[in-house]
Protein backbone atom coordinates (compact mmCIF):
# COMPACT_ATOMS: atom_id res chain seq x y z
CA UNK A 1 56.08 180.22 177.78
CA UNK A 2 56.74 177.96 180.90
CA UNK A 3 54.12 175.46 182.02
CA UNK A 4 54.02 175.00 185.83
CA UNK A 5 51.30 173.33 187.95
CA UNK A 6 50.28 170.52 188.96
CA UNK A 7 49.15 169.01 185.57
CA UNK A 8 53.02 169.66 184.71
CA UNK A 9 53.90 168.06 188.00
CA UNK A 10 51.93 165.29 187.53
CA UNK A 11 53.29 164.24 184.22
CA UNK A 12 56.43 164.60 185.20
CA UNK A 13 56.06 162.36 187.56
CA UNK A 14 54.40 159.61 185.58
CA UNK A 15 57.21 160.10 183.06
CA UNK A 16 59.62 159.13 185.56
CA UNK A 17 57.18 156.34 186.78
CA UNK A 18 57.04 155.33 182.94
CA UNK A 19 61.02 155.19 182.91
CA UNK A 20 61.62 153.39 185.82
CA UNK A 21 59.61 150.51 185.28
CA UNK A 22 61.24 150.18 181.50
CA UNK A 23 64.25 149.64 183.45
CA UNK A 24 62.33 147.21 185.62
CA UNK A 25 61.12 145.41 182.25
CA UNK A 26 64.48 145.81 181.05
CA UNK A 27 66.62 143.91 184.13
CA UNK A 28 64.01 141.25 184.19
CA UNK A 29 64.46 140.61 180.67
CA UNK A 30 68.44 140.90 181.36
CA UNK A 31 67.45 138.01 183.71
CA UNK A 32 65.84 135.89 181.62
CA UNK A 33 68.06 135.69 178.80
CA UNK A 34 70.38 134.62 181.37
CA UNK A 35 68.60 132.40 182.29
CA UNK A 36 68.01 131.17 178.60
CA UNK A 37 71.43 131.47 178.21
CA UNK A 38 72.88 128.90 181.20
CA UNK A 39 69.98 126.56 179.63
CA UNK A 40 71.69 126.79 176.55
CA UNK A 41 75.28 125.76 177.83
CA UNK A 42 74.05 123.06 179.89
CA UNK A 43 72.53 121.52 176.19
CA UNK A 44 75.96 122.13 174.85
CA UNK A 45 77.44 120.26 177.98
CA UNK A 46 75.46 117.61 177.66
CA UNK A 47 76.07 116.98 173.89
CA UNK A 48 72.66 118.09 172.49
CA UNK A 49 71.54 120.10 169.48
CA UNK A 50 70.95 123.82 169.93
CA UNK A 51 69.61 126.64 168.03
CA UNK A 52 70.76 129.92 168.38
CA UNK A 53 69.14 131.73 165.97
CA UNK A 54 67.44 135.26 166.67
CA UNK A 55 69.75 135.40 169.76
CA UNK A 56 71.50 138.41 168.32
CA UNK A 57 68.14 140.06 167.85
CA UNK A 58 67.06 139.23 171.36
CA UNK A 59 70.00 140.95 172.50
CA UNK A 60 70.13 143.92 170.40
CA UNK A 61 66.61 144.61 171.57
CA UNK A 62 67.47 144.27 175.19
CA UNK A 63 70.17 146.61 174.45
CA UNK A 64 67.80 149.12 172.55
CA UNK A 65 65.91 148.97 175.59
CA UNK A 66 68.11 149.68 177.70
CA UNK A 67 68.60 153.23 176.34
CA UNK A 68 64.83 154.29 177.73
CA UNK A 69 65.87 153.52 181.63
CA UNK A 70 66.25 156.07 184.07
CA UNK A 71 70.39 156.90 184.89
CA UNK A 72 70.30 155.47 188.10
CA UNK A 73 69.37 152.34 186.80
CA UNK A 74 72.14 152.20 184.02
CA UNK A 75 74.88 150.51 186.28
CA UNK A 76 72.84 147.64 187.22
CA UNK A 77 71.87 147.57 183.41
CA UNK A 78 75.43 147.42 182.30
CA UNK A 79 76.18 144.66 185.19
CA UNK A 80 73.65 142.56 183.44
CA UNK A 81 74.72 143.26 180.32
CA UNK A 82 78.65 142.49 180.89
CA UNK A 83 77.40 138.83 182.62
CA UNK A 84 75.18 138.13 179.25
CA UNK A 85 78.27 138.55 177.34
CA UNK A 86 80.07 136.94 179.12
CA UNK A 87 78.08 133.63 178.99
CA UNK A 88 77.38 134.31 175.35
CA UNK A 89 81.42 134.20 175.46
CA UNK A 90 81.20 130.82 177.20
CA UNK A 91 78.33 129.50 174.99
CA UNK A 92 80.79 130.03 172.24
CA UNK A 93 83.48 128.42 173.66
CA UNK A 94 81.65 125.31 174.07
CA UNK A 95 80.09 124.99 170.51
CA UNK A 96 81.51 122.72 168.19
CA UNK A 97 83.95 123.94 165.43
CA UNK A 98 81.81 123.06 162.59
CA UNK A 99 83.43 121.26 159.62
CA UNK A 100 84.59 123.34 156.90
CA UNK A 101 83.54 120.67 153.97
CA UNK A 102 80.40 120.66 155.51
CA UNK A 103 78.26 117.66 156.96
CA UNK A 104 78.60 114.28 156.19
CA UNK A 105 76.58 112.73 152.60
C-alpha cells in the first residue's frame, strides 16, 4: 500500500526542510571550528600554551553530522571539511616537538 496526499506531501516536505537546515547547522559549525582553529594557531604563533584536547571529538561529530545533509549540500560540506584539515595540518606544524625524556624536574 502507497500513501499519497497531502499529509504524505507535507511530510515530505518538512523532511527535506529538516535536512536542509542540518546542513545549515552543519556549515556553521564547519565555520566555527575554523574559526576556533585560526585562534588556536595564532596562540601557537605567539608562543602560548594550548589545549587541544576533545578536538578530535569535535571533529568527528561535525563529520557524523555531516552524513544527515541533503546531497546538494555535500560539496560545500566537503569544502569545509578539506580547509579544517588543512589548518589542523598547519596547527600541527606549528606545535612544539615535545621532549622525549619528558619535562624538566
Amino acid at each position: 500500500m502507497r500513501l499519497d496526499g497531502p499529509v504524505t506531501r507535507e511530510f515530505e516536505e518538512n523532511m527535506q526542510v529538516a535536512a536542509n537546515r542540518q546542513g545549515e547547522i552543519v556549515l556553521a559549525a564547519i565555520t566555527a571550528m575554523g574559526e576556533s582553529l585560526a585562534l588556536a594557531e595564532a596562540k601557537i604563533a605567539g608562543g602560548h600554551p594550548l589545549d587541544l584536547t576533545g578536538l578530535d571529538l569535535e571533529i568527528g561529530r561535525l563529520c557524523a553530522a555531516s552524513r544527515a545533509a541533503p546531497p546538494a549540500m555535500i560539496p560545500a560540506i566537503r569544502r569545509g571539511l578539506e580547509a579544517l584539515l588543512a589548518q589542523t595540518e598547519r596547527l600541527r606544524a606549528g606545535l612544539p616537538v615535545p621532549d622525549p625524556k619528558g619535562p624538566p624536574p
